[in-house]
Protein backbone atom coordinates (compact mmCIF):
# COMPACT_ATOMS: atom_id res chain seq x y z
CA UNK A 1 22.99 3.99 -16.46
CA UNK A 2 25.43 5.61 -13.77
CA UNK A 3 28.51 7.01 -14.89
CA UNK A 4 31.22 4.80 -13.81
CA UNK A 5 34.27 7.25 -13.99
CA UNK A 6 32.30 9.25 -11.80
CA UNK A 7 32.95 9.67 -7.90
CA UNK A 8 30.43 8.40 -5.32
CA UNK A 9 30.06 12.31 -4.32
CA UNK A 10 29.54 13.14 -8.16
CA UNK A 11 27.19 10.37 -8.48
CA UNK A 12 25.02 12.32 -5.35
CA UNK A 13 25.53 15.77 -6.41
CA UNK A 14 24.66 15.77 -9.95
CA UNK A 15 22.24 12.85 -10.52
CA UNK A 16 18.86 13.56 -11.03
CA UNK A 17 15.84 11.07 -11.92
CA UNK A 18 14.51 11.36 -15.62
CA UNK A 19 10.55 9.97 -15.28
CA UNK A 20 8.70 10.26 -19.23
CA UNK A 21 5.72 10.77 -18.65
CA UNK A 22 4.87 8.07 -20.64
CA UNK A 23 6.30 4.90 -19.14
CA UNK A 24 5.86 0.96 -18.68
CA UNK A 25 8.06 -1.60 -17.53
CA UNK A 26 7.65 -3.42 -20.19
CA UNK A 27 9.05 -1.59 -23.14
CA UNK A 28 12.08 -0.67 -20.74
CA UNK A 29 12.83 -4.61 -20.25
CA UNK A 30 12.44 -5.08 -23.67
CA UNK A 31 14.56 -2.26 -25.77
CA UNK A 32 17.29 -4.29 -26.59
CA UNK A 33 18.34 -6.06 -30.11
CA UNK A 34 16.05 -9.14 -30.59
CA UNK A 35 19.02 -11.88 -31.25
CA UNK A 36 20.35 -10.44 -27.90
CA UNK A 37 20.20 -13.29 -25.16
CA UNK A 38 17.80 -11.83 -22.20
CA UNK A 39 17.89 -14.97 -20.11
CA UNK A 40 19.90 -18.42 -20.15
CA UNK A 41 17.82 -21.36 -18.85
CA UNK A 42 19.52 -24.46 -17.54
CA UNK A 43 17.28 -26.33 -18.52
CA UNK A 44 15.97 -24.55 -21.95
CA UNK A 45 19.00 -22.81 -23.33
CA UNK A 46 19.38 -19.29 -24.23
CA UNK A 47 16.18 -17.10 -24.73
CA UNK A 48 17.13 -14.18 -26.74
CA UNK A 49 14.70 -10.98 -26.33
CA UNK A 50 12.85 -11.01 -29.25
CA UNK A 51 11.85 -15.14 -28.00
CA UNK A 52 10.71 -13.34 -25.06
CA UNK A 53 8.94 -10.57 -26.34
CA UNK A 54 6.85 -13.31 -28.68
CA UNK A 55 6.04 -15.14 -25.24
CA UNK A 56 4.78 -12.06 -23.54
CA UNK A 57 2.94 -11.14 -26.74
CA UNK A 58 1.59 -14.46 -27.20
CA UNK A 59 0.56 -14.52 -23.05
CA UNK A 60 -0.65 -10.68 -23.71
CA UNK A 61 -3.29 -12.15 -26.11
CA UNK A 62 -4.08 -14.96 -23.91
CA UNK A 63 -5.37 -12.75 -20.85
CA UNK A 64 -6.77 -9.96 -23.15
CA UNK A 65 -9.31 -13.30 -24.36
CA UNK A 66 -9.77 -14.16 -20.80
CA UNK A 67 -11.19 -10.39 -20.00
CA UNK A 68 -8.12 -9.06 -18.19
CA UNK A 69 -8.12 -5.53 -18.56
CA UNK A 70 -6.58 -2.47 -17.20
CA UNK A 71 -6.08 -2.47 -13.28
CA UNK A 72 -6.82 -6.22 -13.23
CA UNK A 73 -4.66 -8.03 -10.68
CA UNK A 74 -2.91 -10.84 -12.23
CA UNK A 75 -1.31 -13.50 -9.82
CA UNK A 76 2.37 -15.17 -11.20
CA UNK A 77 2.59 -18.81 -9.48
CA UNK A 78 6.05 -19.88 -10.74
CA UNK A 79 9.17 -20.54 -10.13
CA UNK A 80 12.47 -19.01 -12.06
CA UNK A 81 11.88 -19.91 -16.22
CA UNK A 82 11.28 -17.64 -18.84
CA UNK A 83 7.29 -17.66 -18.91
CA UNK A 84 7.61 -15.69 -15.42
CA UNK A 85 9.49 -13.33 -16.84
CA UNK A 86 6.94 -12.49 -19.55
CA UNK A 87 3.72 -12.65 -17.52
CA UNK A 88 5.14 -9.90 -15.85
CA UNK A 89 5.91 -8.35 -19.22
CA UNK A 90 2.44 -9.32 -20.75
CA UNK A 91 0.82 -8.28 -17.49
CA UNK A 92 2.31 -4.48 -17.38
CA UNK A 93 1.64 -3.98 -21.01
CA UNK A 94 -1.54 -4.64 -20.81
CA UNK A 95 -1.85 -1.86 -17.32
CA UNK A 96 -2.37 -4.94 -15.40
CA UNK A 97 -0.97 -5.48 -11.69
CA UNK A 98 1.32 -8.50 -12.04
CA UNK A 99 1.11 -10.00 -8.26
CA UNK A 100 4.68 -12.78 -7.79
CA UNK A 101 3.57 -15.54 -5.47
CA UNK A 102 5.43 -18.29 -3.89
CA UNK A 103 5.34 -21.58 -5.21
CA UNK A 104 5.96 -23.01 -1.62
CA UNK A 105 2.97 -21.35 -0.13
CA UNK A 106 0.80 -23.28 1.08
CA UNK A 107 -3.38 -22.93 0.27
CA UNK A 108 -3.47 -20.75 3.66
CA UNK A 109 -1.41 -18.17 2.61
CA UNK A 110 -2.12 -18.57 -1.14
CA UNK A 111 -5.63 -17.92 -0.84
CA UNK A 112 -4.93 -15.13 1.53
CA UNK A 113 -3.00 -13.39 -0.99
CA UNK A 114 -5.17 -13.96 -3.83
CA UNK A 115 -8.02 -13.12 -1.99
CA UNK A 116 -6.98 -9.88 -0.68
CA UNK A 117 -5.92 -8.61 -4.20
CA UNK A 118 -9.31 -9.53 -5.55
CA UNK A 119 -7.31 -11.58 -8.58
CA UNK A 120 -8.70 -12.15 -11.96
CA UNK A 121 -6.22 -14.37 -13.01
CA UNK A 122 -3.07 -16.36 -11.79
CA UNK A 123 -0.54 -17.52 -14.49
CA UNK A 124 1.07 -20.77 -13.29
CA UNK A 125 2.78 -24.18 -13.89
CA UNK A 126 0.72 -27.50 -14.78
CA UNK A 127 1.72 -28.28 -11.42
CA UNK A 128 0.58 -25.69 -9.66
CA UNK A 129 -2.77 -24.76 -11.59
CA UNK A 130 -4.62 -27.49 -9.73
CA UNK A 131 -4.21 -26.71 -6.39
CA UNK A 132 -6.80 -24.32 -4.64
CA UNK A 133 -7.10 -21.29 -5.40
CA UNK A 134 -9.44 -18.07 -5.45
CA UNK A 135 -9.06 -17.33 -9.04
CA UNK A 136 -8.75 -18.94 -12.24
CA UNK A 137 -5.53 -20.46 -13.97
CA UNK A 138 -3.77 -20.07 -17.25
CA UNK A 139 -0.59 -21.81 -18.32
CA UNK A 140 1.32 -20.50 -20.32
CA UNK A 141 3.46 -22.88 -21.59
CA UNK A 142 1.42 -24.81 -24.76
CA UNK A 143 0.68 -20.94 -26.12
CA UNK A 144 0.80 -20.46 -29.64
CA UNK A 145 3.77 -18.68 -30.09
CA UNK A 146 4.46 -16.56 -33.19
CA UNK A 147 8.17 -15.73 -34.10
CA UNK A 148 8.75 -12.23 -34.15
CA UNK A 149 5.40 -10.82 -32.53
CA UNK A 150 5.62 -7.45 -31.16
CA UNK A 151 4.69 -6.73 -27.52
CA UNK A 152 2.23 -3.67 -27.71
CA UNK A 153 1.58 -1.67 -24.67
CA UNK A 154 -0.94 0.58 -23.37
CA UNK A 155 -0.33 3.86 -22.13
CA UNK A 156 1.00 3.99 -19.02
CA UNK A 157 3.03 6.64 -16.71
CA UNK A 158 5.44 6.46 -13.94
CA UNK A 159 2.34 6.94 -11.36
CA UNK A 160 0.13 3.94 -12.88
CA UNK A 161 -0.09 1.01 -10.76
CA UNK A 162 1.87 -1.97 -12.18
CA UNK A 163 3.26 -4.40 -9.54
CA UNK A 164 1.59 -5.79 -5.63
CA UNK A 165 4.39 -7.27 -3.83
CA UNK A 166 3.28 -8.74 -0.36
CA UNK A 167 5.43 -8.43 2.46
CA UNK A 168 6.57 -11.84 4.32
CA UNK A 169 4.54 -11.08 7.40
CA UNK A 170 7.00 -11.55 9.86
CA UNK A 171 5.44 -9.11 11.53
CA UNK A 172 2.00 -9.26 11.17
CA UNK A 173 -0.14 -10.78 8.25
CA UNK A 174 1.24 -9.71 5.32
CA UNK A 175 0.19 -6.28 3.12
CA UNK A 176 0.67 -5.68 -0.21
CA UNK A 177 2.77 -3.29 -1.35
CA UNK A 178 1.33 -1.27 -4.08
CA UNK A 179 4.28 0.27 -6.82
CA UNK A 180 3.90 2.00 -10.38
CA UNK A 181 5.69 1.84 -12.92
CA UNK A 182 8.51 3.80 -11.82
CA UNK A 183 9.65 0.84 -9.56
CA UNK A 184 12.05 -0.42 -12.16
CA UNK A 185 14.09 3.03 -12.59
CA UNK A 186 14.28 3.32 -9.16
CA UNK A 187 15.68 0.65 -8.85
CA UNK A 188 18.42 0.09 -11.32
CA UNK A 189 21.40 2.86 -9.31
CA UNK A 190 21.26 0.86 -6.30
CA UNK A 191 21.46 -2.47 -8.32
CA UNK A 192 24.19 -1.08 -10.56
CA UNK A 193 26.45 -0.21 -7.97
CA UNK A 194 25.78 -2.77 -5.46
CA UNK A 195 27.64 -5.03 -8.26
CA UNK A 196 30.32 -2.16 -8.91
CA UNK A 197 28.45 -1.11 -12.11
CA UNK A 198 26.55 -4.02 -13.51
CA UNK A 199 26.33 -3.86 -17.22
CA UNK A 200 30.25 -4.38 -17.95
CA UNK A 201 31.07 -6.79 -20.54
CA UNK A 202 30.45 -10.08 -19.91
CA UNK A 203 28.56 -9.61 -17.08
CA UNK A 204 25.61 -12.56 -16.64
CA UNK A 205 23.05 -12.05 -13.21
CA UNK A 206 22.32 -14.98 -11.35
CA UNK A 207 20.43 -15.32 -7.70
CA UNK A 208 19.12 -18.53 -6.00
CA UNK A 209 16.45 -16.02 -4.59
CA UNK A 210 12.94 -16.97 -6.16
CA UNK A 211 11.62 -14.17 -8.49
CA UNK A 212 8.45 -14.64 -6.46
CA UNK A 213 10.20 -11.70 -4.09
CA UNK A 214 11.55 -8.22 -4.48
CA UNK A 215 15.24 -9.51 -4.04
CA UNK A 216 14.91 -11.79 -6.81
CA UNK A 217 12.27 -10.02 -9.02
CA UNK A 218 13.56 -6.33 -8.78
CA UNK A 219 17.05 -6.61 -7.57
CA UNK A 220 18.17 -9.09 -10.67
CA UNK A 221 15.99 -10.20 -12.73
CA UNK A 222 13.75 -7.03 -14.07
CA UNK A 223 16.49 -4.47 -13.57
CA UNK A 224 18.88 -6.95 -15.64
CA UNK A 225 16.36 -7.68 -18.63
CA UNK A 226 16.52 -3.33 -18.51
CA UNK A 227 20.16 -3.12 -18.55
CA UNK A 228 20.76 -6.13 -21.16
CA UNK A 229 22.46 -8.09 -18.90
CA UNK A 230 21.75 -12.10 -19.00
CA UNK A 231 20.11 -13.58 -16.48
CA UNK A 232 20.48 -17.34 -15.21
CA UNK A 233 17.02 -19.33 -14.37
CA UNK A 234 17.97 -21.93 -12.20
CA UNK A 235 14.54 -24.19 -10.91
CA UNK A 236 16.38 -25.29 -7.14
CA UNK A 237 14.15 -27.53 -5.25
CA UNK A 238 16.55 -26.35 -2.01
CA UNK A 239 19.63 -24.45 -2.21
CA UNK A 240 22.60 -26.38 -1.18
CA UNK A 241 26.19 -25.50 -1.78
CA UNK A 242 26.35 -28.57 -4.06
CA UNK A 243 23.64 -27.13 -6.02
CA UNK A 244 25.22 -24.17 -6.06
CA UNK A 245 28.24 -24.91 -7.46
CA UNK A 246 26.66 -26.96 -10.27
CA UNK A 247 24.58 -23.94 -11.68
CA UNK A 248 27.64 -22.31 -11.45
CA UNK A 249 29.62 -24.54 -13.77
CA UNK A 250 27.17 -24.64 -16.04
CA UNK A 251 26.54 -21.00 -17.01
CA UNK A 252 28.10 -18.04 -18.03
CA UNK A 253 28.03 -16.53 -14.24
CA UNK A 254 30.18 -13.30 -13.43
CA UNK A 255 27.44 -11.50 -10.70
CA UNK A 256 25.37 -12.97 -7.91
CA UNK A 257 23.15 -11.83 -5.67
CA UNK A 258 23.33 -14.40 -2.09
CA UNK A 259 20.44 -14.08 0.15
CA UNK A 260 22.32 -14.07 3.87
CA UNK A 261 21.76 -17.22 4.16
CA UNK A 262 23.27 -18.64 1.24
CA UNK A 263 26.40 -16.87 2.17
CA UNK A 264 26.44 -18.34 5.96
CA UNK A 265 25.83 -22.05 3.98
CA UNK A 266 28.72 -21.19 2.11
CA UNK A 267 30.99 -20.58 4.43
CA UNK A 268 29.72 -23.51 6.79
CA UNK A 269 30.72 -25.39 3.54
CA UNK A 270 34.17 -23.84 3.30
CA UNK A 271 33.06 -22.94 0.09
CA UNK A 272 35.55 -21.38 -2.32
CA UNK A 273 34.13 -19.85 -5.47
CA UNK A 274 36.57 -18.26 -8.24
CA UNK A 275 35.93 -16.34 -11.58
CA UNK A 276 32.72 -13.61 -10.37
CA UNK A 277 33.37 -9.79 -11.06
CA UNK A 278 30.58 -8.69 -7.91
CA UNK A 279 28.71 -10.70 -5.26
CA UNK A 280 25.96 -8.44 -3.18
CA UNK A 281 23.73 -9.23 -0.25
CA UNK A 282 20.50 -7.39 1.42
CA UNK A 283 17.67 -8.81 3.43
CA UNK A 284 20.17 -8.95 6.86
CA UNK A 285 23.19 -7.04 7.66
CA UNK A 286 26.66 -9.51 6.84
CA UNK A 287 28.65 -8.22 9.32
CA UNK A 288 32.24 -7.77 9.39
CA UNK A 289 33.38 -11.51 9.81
CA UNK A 290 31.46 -12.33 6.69
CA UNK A 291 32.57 -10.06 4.71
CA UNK A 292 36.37 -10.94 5.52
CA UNK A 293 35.31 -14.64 4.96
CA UNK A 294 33.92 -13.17 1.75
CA UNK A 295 36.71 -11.79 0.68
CA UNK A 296 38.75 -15.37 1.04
CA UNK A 297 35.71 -17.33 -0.59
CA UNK A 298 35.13 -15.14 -3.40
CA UNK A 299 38.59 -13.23 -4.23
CA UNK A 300 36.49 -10.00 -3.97
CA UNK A 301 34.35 -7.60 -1.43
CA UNK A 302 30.50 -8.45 -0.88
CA UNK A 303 28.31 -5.49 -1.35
CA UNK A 304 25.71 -5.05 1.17
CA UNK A 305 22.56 -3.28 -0.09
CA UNK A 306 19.79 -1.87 2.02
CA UNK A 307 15.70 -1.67 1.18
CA UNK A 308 12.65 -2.87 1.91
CA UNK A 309 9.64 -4.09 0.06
CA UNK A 310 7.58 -0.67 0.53
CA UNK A 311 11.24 1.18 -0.77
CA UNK A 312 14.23 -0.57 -2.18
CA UNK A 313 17.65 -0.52 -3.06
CA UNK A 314 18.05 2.50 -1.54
CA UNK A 315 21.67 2.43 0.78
CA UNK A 316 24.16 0.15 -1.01
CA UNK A 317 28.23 -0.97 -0.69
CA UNK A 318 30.43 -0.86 -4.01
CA UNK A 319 33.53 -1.68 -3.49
CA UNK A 320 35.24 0.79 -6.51
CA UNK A 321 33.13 3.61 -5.56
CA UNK A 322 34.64 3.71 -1.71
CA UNK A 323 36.51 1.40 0.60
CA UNK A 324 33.71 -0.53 3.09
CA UNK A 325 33.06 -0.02 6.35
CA UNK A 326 33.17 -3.70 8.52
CA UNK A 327 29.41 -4.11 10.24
CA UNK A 328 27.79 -1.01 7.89
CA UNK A 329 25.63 -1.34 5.14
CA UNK A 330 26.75 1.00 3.09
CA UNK A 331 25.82 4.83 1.88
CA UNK A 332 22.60 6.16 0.29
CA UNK A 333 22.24 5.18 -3.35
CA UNK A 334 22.23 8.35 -5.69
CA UNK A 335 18.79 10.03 -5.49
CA UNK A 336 17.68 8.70 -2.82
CA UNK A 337 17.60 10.67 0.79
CA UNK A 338 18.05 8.62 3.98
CA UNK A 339 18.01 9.65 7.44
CA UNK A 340 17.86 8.65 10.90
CA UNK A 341 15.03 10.00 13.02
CA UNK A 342 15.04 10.88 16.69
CA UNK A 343 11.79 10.53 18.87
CA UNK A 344 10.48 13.67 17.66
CA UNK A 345 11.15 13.04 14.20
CA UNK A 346 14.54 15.36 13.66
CA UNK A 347 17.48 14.00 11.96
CA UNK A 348 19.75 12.77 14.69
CA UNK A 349 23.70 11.29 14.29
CA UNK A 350 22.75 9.34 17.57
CA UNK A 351 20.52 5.91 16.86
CA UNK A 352 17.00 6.30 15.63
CA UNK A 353 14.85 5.09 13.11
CA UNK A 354 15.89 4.94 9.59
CA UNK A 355 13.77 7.10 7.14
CA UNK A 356 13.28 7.31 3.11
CA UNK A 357 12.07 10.85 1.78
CA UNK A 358 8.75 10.59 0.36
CA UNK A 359 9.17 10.78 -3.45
CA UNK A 360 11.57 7.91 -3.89
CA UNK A 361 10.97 6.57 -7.15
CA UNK A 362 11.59 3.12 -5.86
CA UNK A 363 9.07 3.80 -3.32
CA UNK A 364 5.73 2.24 -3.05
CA UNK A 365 2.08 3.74 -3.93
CA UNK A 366 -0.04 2.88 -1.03
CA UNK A 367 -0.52 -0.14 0.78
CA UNK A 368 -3.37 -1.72 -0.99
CA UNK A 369 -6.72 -0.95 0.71
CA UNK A 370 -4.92 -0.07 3.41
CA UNK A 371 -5.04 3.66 3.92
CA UNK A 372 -4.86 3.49 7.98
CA UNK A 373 -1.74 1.36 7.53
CA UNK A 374 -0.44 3.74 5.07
CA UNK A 375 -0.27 6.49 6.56
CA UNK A 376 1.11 5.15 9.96
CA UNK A 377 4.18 4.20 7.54
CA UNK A 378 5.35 7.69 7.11
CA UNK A 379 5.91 10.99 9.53
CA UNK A 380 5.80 13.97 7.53
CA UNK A 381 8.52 14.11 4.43
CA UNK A 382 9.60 10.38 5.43
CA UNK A 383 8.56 7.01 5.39
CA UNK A 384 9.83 5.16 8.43
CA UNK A 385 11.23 1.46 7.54
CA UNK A 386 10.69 0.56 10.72
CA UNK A 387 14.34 -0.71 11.26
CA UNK A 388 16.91 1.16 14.07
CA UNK A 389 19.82 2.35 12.65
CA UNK A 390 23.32 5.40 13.23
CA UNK A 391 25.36 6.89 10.50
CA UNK A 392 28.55 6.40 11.23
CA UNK A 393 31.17 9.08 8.86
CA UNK A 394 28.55 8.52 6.34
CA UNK A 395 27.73 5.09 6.47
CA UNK A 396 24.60 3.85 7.52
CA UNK A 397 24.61 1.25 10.08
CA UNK A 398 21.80 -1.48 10.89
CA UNK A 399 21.34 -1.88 14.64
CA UNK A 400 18.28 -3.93 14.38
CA UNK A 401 14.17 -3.98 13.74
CA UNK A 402 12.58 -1.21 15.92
CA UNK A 403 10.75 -4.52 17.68
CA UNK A 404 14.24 -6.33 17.72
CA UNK A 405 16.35 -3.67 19.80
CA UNK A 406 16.96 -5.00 23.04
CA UNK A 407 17.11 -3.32 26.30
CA UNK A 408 19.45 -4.94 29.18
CA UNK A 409 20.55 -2.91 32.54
CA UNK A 410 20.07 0.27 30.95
CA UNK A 411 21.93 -0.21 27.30
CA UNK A 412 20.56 -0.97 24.31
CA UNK A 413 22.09 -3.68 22.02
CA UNK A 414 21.46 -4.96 18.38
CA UNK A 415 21.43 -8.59 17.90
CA UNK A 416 23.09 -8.57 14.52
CA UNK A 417 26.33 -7.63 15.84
CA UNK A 418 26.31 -10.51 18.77
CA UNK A 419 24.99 -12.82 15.57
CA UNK A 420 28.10 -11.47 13.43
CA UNK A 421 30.22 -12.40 16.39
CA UNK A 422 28.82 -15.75 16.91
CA UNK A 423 29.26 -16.54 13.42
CA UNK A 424 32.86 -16.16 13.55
CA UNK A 425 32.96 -19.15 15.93
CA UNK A 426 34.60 -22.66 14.58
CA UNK A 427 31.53 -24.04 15.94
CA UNK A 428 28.73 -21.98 15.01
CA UNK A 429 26.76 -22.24 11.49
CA UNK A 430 23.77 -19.95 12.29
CA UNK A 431 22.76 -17.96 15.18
CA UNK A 432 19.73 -15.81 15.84
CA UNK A 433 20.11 -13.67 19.23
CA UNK A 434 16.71 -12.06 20.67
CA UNK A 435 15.78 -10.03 23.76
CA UNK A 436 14.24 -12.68 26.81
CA UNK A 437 11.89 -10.75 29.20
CA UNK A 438 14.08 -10.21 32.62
CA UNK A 439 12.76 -8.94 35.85
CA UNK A 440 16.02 -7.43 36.64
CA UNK A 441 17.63 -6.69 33.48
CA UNK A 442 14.48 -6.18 31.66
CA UNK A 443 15.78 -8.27 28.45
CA UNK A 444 18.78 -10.23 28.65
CA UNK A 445 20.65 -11.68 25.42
CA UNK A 446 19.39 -15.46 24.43
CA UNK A 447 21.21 -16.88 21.62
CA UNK A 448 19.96 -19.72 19.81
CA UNK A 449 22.26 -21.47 18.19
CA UNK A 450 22.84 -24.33 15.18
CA UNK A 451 26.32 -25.84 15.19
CA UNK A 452 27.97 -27.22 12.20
CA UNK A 453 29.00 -30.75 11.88
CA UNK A 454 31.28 -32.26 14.56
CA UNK A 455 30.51 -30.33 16.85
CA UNK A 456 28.45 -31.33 19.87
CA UNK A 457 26.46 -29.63 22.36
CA UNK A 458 27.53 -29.49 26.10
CA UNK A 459 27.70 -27.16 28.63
CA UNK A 460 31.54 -26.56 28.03
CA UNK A 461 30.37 -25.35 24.64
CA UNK A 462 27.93 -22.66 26.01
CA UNK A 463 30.57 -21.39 28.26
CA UNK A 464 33.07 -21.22 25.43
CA UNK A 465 30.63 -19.31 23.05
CA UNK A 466 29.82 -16.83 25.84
CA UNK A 467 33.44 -15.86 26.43
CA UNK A 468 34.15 -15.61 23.07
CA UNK A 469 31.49 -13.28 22.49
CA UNK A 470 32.43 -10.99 26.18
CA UNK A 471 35.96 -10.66 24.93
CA UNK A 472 35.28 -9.53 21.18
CA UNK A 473 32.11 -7.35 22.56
CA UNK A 474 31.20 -6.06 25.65
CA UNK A 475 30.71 -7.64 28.81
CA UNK A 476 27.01 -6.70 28.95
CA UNK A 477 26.04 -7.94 25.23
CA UNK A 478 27.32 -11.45 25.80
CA UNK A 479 24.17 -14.15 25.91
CA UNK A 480 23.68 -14.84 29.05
CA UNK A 481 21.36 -18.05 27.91
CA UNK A 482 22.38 -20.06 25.10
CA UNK A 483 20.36 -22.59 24.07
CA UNK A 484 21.12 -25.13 20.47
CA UNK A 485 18.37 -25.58 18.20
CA UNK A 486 18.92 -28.27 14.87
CA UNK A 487 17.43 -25.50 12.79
CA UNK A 488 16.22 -21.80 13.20
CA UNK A 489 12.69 -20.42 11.83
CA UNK A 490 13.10 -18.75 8.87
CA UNK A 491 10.75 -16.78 6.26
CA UNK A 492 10.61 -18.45 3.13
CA UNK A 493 13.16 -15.19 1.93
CA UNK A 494 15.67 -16.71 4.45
CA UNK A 495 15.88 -14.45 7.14
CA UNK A 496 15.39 -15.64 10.66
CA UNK A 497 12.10 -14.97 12.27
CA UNK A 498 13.05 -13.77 15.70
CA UNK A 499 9.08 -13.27 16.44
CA UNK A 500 8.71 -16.98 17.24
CA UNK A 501 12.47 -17.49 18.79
CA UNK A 502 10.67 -14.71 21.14
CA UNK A 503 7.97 -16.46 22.09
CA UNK A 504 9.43 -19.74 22.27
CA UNK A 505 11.92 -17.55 25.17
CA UNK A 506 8.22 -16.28 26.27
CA UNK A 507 6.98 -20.01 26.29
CA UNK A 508 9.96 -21.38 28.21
CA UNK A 509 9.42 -18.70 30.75
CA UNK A 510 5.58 -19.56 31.48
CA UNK A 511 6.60 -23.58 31.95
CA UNK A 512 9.56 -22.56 34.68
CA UNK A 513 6.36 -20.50 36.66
């Protein structure tokens, strides 16, 4: 664990990563007393660690009798309970490749996933082991269980694959991400600080994210079973801010992690939530007028945190390590090196494309079977992310996904600051702003917008959201087409899929031909 009485420039100077040689996941999740309470269930009560080692042991045997092996890939169809957690566990003792899917996929994108990693098994739910799927099922949940079983686990290093995580494919059909088992200490600085050193008495992680992703997988729930920190399983059907604030009142909950759009439910909601140490967000930058909202809804600052699925938790906000900077992420996490990358692929302080060194332990293998893909990820010592960003007196700020940048008269403009803008509107509960094709401009600004209750569309309203956004911004970033939507696309990890808000602006512009 970080030092807490340490300063954010300590932190960077001194710390240095500490890989055994011999390592697995699993032993590092479990290393805590046994009558120690890993994970409170609402609807199962308190699991202590040595109930979820016997689980994991008890799965362990399971797949070893089914033939999984070493290097197997093992599919986990399931929602948040404590049999997720230990097929992961069971999986990575055995040197296995747990693979977290989606219980909301559907058989397309299912099948695609558990085709492509060639699985041997997928551990599920009753309800979910009969749908179709390329590979057999085993649940879990009628196992023999013996009190007090040891997990045993194979020998395994930093290096040895442990964990495919497929990326949401809003760019593309998706890839899996290939890590070893040096994911987990990679990630536990960034999640430490980005909830002003997690670990503090009393603390108890909870995140309406689905474990099925890296948010909810690696940025609370494995890094918390590591640090001995409780962690809530809540099954939601939907997240609402009624739901919400009943899993709320009925746990122990001092630290959240909100998805983006959580937060902007929230605050449509006028939400007010007392009693939490830390709150943090990543997946989309906040922006400044959430973050003051934030700081009236929660009695505290939000964190930002910054990563992708190939590299995580890698820039981060913590609000007792230095004051926050409205509309930036945050600064690099100790031991990780971030930069921003001209066109020819020198550091720049001018906007460019956000970099991770290679050797980040948080950073991914490969791509699996992938190797062309692979290596157009990095350029020499980095790996590009892909997103557009500027350092700004040593904060790094998000300007927007290389593809999401848009060009107008000659300037180039990030829609998450005309979104953060929007947002601050009376009228406005969600916004996503893209680039529209322009013969004159190039791209102009479209914003798409969903209005809260009571509020109606009109013309007036257009005009009104347009001004508001030229006299807060700049007179050439305002939308110059606004158009209300009842709902925006979104990935199933909540963040808005400006891909097919750009080809409906595409679409719109073929009919008017």
């Amino acid at each position: 664990m970080l030092n807490a009485t340490d300063t954010y420039e300590q932190m960077r100077r001194n710390f240095r990563w500490a890989l055994p040689e011999r390592l697995n996941m699993a032993g590092q999740c479990l290393a805590h007393p046994s009558d120690q309470i890993a994970i409170h269930d609402l609807e199962q009560g308190a699991i202590s660690y040595g109930e979820l080692e016997a689980k994991s042991a008890a799965l362990a045997r399971a797949m070893s009798a089914r033939g999984v092996t070493r290097g197997d890939r093992v599919g986990v169809l399931r929602s948040q309970d404590p049999w997720t957690a230990a097929a992961h566990l069971a999986i990575w003792s055995l040197g296995a490749i747990s693979v977290p899917l989606f219980t909301l996929f559907q058989t397309q994108a299912l099948d695609a996933r558990t085709s492509d990693a060639d699985m041997a098994l997928i551990i599920t739910d009753a309800a979910n082991a009969a749908r179709t799927m390329t590979a057999p099922a085993l649940v879990p949940d009628e196992l023999a269980i013996t009190p007090g079983e040891r997990l045993d686990c194979v020998e395994t290093g930093p290096e040895t694959p442990a964990c495919l995580i497929y990326t949401s494919g809003t760019t593309g059909a998706p890839k899996g991400a290939l890590h070893g088992h040096r994911m987990l200490t990679g990630h536990l600085p960034g999640v430490e600080i980005s909830h002003d050193f997690l670990g503090q008495p009393g603390d108890c992680l909870w995140t309406p994210a689905d474990w099925a992703w890296i948010g909810g997988l690696f940025d609370v729930l494995i890094p918390a079973l590591a640090l001995g920190v409780p962690v809530v399983a809540a099954r939601l059907t939907k997240f609402t801010p009624e739901a919400c604030l009943e899993v709320l009142a009925r746990a122990p909950i001092r630290n959240v992690f909100f998805p983006p759009t959580a937060l902007r439910m929230l605050k449509a909601a006028d939400v007010r939530i007392d009693g939490l140490r830390s709150v943090a967000s990543g997946g989309e930058p906040l922006g400044a007028e959430m973050l003051d909202w934030g700081k009236r809804a929660f009695g505290l600052t939000i964190n930002e945190f910054y990563g992708q699925t190939e590299c995580n938790m890698v820039a981060s906000a913590s609000s007792v390590l230095f004051k926050p900077c409205p509309g930036a992420i945050g600064k690099p996490v100790p031991g990780f090196d971030i930069a921003v990358l001209d066109d020819a692929g020198s550091a720049t302080q001018d906007e460019g494309d956000v970099a991770i060194r290679k050797g980040a332990t948080s950073m991914m293998l490969e791509y699996w079977r992938k190797p062309e893909a692979t290596a157009e990820k990095f350029k020499g010592d980095w790996m590009l992310t892909g997103d557009r960003g500027i350092w700004e007196a040593g904060y790094l700020r998000f300007v927007g996904r290389e593809d999401d940048v848009i060009t107008s008269s000659g300037y180039r403009i990030g829609p998450a600051e005309i979104e953060d803008c929007l947002l601050a509107h009376e009228a406005v509960a969600t916004v996503g702003v893209i680039g529209k094709p322009d013969l004159m401009r190039t791209e102009i600004v479209k914003a798409y917008v969903v209005l809260k209750g009571g509020f109606e569309v009109s013309n007036d309203l257009a005009t009104n959201l347009q001004v508001f956004v030229k006299e807060r911004l700049a007179s050439y970033s305002y939308p110059r087409e606004i158009e209300f939507l009842d709902a925006l696309p979104m990935t199933v990890t909540g963040k808005v899929i400006r891909k097919e808000l750009k080809a409906r602006a595409s679409a719109e512009m073929e009919d008017a031909k």
